[in-house]
PDB file of N, CA and C in Angstrom:
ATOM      1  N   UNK A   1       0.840  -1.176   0.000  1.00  0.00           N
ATOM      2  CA  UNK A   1       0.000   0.000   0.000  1.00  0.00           C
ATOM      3  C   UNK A   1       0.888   1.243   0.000  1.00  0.00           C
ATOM      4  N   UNK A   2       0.751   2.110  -0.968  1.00  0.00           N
ATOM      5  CA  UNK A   2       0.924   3.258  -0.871  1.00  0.00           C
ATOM      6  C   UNK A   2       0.908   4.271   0.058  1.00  0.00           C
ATOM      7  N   UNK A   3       2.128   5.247   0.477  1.00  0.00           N
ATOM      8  CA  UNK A   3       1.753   5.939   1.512  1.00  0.00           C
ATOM      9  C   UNK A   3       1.107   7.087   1.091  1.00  0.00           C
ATOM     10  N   UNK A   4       1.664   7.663  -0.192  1.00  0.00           N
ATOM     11  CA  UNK A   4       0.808   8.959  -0.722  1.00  0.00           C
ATOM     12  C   UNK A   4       0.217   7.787  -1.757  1.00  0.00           C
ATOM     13  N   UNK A   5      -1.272   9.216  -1.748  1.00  0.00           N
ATOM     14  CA  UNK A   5      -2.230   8.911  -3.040  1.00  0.00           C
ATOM     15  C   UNK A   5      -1.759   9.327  -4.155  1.00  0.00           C
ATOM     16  N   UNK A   6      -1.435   9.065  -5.376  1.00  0.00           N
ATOM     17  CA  UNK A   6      -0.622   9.220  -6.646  1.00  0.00           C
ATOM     18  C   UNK A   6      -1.529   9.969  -7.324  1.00  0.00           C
ATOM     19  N   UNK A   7      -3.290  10.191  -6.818  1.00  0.00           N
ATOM     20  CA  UNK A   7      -4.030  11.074  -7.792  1.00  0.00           C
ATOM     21  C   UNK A   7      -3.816  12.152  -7.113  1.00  0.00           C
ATOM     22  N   UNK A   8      -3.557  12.248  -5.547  1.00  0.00           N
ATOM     23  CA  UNK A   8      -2.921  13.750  -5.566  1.00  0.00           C
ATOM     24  C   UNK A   8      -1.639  14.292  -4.998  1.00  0.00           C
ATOM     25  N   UNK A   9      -0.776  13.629  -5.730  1.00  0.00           N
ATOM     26  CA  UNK A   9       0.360  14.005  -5.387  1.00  0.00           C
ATOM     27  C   UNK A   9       1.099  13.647  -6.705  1.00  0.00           C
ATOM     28  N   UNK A  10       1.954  15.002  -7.244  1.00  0.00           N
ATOM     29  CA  UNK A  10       2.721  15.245  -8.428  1.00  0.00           C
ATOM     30  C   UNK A  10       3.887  15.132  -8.374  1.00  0.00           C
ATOM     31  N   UNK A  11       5.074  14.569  -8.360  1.00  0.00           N
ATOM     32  CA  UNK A  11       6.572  14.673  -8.779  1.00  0.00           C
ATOM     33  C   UNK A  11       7.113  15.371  -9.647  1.00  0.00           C
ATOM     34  N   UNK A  12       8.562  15.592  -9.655  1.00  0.00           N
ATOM     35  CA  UNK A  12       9.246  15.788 -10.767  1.00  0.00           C
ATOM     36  C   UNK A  12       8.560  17.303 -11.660  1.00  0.00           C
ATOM     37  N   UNK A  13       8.091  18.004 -10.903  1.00  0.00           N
ATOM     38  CA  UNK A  13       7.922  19.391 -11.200  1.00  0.00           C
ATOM     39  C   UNK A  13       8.877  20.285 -10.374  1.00  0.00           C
ATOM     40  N   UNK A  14       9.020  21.638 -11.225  1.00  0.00           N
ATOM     41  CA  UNK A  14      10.064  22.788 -10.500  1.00  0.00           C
ATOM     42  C   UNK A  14       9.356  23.834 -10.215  1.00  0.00           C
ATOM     43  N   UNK A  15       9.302  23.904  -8.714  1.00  0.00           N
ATOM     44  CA  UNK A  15       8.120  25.358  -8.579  1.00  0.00           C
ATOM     45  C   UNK A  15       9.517  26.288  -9.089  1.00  0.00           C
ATOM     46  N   UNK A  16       8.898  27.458  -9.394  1.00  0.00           N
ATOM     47  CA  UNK A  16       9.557  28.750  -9.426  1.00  0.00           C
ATOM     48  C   UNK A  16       9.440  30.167  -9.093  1.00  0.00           C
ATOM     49  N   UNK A  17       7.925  29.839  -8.631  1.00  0.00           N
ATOM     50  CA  UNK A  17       7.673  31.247  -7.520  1.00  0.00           C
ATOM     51  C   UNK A  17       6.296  30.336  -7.007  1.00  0.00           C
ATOM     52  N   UNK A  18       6.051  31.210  -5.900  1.00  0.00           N
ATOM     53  CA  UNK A  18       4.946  31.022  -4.669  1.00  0.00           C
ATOM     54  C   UNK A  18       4.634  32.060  -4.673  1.00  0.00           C
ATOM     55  N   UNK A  19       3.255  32.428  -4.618  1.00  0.00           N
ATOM     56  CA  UNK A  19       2.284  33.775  -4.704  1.00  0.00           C
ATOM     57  C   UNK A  19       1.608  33.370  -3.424  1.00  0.00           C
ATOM     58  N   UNK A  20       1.259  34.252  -2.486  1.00  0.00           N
ATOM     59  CA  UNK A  20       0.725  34.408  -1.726  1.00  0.00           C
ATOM     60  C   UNK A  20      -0.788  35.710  -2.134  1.00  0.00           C
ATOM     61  N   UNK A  21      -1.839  34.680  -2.341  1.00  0.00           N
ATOM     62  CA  UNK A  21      -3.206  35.163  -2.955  1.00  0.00           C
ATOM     63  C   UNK A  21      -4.237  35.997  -2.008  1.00  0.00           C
ATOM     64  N   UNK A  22      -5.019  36.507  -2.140  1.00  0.00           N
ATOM     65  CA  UNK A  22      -5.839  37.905  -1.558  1.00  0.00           C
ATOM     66  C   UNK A  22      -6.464  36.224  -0.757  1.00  0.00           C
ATOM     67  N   UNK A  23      -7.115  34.876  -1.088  1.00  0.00           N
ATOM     68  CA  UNK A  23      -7.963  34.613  -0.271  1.00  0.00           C
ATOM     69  C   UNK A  23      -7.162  34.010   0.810  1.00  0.00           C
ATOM     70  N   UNK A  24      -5.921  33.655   0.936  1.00  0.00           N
ATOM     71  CA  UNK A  24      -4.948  33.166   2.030  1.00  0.00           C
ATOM     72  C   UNK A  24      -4.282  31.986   1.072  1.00  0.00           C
ATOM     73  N   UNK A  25      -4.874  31.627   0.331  1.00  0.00           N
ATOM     74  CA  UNK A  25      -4.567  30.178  -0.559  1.00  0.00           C
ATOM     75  C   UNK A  25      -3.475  30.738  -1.315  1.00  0.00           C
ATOM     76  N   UNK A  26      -2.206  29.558  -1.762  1.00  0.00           N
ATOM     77  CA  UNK A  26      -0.940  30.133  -2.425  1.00  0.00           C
ATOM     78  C   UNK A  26      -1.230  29.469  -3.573  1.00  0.00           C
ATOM     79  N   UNK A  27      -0.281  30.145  -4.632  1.00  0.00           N
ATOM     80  CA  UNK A  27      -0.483  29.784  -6.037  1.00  0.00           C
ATOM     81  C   UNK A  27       0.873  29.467  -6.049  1.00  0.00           C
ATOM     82  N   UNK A  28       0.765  28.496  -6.754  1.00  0.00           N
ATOM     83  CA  UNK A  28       2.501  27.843  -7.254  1.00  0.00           C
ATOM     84  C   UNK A  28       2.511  27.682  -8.701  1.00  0.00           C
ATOM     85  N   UNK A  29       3.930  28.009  -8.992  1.00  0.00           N
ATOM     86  CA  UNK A  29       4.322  28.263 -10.471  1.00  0.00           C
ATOM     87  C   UNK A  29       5.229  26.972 -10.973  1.00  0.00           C
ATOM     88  N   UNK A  30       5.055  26.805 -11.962  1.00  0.00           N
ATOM     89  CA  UNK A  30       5.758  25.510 -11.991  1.00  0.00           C
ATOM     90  C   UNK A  30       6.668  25.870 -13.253  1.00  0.00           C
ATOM     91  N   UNK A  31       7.905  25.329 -13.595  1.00  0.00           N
ATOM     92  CA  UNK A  31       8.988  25.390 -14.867  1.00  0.00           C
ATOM     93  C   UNK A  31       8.342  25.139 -16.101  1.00  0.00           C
ATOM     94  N   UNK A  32       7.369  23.992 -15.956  1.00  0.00           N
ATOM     95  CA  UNK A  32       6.429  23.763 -17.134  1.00  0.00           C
ATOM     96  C   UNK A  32       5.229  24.745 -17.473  1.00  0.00           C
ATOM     97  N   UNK A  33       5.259  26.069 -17.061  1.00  0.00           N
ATOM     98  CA  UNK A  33       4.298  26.905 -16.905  1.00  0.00           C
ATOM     99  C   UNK A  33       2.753  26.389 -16.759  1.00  0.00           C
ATOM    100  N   UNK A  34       2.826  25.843 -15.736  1.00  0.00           N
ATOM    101  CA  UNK A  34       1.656  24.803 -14.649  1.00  0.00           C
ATOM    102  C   UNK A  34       1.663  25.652 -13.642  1.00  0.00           C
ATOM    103  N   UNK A  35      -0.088  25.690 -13.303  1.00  0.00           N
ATOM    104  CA  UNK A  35      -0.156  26.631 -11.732  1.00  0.00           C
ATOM    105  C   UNK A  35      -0.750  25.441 -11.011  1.00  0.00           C
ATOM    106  N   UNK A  36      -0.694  26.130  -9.323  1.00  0.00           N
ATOM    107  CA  UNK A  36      -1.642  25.279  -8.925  1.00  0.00           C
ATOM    108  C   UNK A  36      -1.307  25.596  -7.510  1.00  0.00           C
ATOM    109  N   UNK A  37      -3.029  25.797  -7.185  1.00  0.00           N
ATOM    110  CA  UNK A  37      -3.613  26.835  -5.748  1.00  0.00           C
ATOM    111  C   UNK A  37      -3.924  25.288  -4.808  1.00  0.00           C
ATOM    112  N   UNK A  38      -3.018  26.143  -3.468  1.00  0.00           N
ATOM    113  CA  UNK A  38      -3.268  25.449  -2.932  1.00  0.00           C
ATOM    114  C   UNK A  38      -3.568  25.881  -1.431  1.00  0.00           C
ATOM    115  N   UNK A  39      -4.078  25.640  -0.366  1.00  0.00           N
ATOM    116  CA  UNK A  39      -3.892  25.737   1.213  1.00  0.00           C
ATOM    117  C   UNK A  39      -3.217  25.990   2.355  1.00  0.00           C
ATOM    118  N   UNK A  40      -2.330  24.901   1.300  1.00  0.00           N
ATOM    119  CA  UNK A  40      -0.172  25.158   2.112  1.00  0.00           C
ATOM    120  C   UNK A  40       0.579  24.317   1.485  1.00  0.00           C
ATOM    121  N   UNK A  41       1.655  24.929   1.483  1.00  0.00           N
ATOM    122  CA  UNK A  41       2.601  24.391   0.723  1.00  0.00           C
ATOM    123  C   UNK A  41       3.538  23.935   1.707  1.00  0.00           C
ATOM    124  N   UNK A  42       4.259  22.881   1.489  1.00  0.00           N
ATOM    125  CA  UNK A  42       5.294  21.969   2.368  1.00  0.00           C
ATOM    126  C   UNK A  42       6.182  21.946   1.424  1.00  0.00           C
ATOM    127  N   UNK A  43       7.451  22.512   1.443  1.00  0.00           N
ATOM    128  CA  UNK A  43       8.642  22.236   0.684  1.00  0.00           C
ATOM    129  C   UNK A  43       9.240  21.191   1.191  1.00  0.00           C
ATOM    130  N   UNK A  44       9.610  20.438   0.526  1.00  0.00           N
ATOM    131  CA  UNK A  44      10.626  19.401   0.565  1.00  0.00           C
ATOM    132  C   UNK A  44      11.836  19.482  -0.745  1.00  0.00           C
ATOM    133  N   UNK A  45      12.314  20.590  -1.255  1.00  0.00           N
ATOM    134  CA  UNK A  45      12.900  20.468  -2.319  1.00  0.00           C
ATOM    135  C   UNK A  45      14.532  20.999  -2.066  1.00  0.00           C
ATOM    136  N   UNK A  46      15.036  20.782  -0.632  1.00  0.00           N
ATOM    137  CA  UNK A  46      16.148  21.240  -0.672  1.00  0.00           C
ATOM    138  C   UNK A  46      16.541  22.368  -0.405  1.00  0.00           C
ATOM    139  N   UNK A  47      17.900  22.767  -0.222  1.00  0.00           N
ATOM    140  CA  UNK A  47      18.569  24.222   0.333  1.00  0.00           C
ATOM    141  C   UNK A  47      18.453  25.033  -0.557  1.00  0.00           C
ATOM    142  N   UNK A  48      18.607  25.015  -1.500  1.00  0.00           N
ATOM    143  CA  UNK A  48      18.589  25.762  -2.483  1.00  0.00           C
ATOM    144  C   UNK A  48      16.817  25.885  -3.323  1.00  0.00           C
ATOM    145  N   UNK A  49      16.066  25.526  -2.841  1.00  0.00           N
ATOM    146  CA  UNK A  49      14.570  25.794  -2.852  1.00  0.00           C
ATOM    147  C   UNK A  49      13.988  26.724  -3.178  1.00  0.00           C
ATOM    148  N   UNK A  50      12.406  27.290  -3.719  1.00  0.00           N
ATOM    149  CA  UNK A  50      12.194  28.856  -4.190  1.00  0.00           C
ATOM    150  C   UNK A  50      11.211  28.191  -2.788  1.00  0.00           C
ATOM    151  N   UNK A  51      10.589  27.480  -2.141  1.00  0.00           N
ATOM    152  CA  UNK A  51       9.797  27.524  -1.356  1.00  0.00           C
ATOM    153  C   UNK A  51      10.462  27.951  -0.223  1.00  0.00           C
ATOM    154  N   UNK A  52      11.339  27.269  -0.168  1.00  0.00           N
ATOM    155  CA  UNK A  52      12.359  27.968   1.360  1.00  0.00           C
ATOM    156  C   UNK A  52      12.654  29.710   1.395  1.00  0.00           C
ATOM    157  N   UNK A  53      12.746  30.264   0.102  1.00  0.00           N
ATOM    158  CA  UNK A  53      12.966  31.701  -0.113  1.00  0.00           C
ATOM    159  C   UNK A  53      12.008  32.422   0.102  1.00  0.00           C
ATOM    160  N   UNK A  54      10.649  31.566   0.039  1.00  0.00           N
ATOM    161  CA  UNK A  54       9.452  32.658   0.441  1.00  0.00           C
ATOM    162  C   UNK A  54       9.280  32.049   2.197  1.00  0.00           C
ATOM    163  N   UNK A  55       9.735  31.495   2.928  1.00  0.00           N
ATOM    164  CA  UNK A  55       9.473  31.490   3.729  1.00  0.00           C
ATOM    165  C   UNK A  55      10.707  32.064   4.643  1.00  0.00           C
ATOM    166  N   UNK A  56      11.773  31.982   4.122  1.00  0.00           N
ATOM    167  CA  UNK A  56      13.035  32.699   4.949  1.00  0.00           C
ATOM    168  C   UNK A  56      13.554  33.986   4.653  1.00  0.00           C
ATOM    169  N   UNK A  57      13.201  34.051   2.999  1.00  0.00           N
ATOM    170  CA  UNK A  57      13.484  35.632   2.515  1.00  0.00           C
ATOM    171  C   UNK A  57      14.760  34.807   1.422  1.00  0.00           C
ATOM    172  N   UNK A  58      15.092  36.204   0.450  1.00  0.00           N
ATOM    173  CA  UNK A  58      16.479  36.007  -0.203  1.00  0.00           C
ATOM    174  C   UNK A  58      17.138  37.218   0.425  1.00  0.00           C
ATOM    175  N   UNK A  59      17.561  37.927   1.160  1.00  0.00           N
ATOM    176  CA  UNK A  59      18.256  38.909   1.607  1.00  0.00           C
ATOM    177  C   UNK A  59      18.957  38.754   1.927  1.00  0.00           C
ATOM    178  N   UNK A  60      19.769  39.961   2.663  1.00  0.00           N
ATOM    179  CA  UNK A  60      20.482  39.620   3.861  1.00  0.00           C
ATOM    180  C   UNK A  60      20.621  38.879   5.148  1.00  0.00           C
ATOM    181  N   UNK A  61      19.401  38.773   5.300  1.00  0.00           N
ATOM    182  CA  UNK A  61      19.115  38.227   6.501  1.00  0.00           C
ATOM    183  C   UNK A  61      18.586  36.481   6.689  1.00  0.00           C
ATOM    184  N   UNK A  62      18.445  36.851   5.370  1.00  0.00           N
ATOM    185  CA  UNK A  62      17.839  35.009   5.190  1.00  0.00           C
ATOM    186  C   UNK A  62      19.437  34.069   5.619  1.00  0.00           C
ATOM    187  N   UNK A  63      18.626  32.699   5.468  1.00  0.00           N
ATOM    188  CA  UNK A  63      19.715  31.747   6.284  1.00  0.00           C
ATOM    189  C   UNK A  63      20.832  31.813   5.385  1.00  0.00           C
ATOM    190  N   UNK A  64      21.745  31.288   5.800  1.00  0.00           N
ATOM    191  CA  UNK A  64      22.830  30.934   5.003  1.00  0.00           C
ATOM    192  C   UNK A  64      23.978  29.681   5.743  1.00  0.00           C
ATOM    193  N   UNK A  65      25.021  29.186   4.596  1.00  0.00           N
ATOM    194  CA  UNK A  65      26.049  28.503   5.815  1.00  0.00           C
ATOM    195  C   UNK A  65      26.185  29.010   6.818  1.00  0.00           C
ATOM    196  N   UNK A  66      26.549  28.205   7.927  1.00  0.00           N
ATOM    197  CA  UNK A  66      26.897  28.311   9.300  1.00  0.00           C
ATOM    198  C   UNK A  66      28.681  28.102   9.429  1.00  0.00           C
ATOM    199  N   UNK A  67      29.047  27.256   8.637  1.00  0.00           N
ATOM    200  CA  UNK A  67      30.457  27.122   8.447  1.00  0.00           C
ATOM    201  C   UNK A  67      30.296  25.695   9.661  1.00  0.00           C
ATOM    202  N   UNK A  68      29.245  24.542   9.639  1.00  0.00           N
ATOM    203  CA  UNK A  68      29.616  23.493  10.347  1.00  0.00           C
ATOM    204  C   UNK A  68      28.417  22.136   8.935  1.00  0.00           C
ATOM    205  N   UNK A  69      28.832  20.784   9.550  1.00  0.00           N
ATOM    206  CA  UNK A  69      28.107  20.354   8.543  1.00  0.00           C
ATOM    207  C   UNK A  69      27.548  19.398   9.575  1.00  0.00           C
ATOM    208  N   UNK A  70      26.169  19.018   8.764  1.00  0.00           N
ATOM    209  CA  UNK A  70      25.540  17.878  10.044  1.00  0.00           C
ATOM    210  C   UNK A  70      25.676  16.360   9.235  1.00  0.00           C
ATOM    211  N   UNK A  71      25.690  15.302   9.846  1.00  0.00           N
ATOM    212  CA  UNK A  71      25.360  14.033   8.692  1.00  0.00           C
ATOM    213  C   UNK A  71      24.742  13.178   9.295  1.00  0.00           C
ATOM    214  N   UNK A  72      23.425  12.697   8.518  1.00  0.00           N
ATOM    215  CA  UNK A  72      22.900  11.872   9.590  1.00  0.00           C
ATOM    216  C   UNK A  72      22.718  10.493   8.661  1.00  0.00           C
ATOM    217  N   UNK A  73      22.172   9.645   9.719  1.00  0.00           N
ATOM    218  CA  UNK A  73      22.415   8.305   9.095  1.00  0.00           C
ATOM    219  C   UNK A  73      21.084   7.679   9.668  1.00  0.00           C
ATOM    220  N   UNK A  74      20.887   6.437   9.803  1.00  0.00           N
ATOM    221  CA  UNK A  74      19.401   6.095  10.114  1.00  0.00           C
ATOM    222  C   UNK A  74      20.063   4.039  10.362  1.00  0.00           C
ATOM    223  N   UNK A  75      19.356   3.725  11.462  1.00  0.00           N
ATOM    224  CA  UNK A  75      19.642   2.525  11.939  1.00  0.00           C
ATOM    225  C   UNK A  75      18.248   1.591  12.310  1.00  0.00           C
ATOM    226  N   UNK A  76      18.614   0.179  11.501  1.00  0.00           N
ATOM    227  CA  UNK A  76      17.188  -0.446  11.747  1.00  0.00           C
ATOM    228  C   UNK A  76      17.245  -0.744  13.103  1.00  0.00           C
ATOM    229  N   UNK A  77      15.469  -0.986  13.293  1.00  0.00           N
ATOM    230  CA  UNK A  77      14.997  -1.399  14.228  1.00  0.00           C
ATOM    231  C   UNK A  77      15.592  -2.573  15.144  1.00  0.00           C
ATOM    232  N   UNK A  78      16.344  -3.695  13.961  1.00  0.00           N
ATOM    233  CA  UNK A  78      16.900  -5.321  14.931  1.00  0.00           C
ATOM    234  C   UNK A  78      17.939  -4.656  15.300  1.00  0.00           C
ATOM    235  N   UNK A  79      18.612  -3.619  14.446  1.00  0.00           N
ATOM    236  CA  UNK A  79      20.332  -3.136  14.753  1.00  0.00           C
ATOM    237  C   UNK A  79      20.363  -2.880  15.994  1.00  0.00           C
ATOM    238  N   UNK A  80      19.589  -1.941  16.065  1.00  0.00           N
ATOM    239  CA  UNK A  80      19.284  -1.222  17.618  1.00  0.00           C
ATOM    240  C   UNK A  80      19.083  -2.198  18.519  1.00  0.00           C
ATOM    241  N   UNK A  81      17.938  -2.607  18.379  1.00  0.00           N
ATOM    242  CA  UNK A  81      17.433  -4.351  19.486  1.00  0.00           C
ATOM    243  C   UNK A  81      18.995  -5.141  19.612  1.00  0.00           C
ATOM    244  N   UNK A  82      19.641  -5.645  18.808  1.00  0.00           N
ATOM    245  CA  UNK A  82      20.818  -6.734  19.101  1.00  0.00           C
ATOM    246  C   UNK A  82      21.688  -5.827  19.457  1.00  0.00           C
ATOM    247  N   UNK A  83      21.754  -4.070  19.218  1.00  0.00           N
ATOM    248  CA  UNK A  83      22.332  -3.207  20.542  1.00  0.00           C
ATOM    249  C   UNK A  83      22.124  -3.219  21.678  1.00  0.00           C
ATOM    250  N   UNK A  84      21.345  -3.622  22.271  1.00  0.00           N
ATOM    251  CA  UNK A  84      20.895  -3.643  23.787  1.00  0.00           C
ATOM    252  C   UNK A  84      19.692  -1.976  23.320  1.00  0.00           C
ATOM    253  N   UNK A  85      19.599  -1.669  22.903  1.00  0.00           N
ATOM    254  CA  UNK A  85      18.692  -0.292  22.976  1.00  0.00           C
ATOM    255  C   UNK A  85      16.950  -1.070  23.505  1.00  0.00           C
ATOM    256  N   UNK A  86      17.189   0.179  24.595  1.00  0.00           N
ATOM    257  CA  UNK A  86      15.647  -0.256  25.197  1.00  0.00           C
ATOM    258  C   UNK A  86      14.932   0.517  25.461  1.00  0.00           C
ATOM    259  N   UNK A  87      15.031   2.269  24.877  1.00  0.00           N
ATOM    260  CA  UNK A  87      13.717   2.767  24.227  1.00  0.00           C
ATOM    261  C   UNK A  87      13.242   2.391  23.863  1.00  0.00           C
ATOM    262  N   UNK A  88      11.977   2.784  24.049  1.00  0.00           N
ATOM    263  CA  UNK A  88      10.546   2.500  23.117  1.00  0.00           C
ATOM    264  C   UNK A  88      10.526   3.515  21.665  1.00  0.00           C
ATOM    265  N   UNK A  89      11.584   3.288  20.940  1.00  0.00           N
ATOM    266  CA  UNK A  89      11.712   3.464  19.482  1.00  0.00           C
ATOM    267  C   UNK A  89      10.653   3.144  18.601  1.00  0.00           C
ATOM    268  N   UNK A  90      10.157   2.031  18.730  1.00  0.00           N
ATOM    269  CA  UNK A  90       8.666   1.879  18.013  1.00  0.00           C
ATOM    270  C   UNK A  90       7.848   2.957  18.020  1.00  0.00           C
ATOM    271  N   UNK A  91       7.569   3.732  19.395  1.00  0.00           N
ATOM    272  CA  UNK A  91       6.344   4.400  19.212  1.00  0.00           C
ATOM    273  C   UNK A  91       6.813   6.058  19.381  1.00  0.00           C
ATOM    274  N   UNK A  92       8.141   5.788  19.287  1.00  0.00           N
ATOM    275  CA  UNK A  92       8.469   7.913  19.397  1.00  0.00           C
ATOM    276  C   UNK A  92      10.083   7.588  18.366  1.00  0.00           C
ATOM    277  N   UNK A  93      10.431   8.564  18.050  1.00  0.00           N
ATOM    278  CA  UNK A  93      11.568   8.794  17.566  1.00  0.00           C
ATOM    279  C   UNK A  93      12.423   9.274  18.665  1.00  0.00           C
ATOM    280  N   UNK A  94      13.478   8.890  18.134  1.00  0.00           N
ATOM    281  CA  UNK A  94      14.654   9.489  19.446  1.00  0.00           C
ATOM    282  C   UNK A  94      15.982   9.498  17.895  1.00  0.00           C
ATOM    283  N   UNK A  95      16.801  10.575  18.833  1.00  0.00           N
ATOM    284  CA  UNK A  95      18.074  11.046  18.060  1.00  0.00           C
ATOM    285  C   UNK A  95      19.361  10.828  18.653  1.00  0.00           C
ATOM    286  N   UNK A  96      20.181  10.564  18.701  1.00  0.00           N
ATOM    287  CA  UNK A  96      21.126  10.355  19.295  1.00  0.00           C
ATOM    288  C   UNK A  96      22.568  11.461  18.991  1.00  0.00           C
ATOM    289  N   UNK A  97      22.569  12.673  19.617  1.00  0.00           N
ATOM    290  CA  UNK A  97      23.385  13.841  18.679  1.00  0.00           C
ATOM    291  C   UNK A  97      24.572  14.251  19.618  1.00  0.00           C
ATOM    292  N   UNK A  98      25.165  14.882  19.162  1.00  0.00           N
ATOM    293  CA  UNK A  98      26.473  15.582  19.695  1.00  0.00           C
ATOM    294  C   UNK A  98      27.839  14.456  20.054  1.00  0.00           C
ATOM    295  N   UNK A  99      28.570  15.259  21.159  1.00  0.00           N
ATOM    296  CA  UNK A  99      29.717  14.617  22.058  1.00  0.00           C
ATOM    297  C   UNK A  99      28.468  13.674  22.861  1.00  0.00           C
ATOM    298  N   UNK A 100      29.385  12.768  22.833  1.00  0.00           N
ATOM    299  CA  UNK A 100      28.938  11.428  23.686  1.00  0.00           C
ATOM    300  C   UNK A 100      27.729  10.989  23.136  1.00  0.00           C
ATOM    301  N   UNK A 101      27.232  11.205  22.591  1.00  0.00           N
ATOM    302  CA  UNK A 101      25.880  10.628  21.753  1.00  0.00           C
ATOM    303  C   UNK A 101      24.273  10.992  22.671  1.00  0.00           C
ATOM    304  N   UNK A 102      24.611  12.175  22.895  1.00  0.00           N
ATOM    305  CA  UNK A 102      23.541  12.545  24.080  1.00  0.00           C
ATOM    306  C   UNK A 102      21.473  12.479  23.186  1.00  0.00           C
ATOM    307  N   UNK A 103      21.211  11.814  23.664  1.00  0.00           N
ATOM    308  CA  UNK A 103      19.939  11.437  23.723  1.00  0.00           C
ATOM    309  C   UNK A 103      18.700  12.258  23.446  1.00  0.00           C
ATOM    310  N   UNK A 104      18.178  12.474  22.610  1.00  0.00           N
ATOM    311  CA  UNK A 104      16.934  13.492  22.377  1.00  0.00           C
ATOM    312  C   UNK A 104      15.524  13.021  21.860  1.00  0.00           C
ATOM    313  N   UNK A 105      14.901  12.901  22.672  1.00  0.00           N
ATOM    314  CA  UNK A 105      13.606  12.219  22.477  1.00  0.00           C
ATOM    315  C   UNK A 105      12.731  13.111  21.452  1.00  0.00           C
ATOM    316  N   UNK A 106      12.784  13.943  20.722  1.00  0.00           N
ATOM    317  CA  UNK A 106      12.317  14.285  19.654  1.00  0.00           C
ATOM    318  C   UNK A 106      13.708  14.531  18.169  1.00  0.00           C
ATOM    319  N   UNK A 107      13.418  14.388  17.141  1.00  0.00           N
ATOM    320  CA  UNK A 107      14.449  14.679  16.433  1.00  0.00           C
ATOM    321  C   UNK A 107      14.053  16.198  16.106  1.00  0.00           C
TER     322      UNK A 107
END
């Protein structure tokens, strides 16, 4: 089973601007000169994103490098178990970050 529905959910398009419309609803522009109004928009397209630019700005002030890098990695469920790990990982996420691998029950 599918986690998204494929009748509404599109791939492999390039927004290129986000309009923010008189009724609250945003209009998205697409590379293929495709619109399409929507409620809210969730970027998932990366650092370099036009959705991230309407929500952080392109200025001065918008984000930029920090001059540090993060890398994350992801470990199955038995890995962990034949680790001795005895959170309840099933039902919350946990992170394991910094010096000494200090523990964060939300990521």
């Amino acid at each position: 089973m599918p986690l998204l529905d494929s009748a509404t959910v599109t791939f492999n398009k390039r927004c290129i601007a986000v309009e923010q419309l008189q009724s609250g609803r945003q209009l998205l522009r697409f590379s293929d000169n495709t619109t399409y109004e929507s409620d809210l928009v969730v970027g998932a397209d990366g650092i370099k994103s036009m959705t991230r630019k309407v929500v952080v700005g392109n200025g001065k002030d918008s984000l930029g490098f920090s001059g540090t890098y993060a890398y994350r990695g992801l470990i199955s469920r038995d890995e962990l178990k034949a680790a001795g790990v005895k959170k309840p990982f099933d039902i919350r996420p946990y992170c394991w970050v910094g010096l000494g691998k200090v523990r964060s029950p939300t990521c």
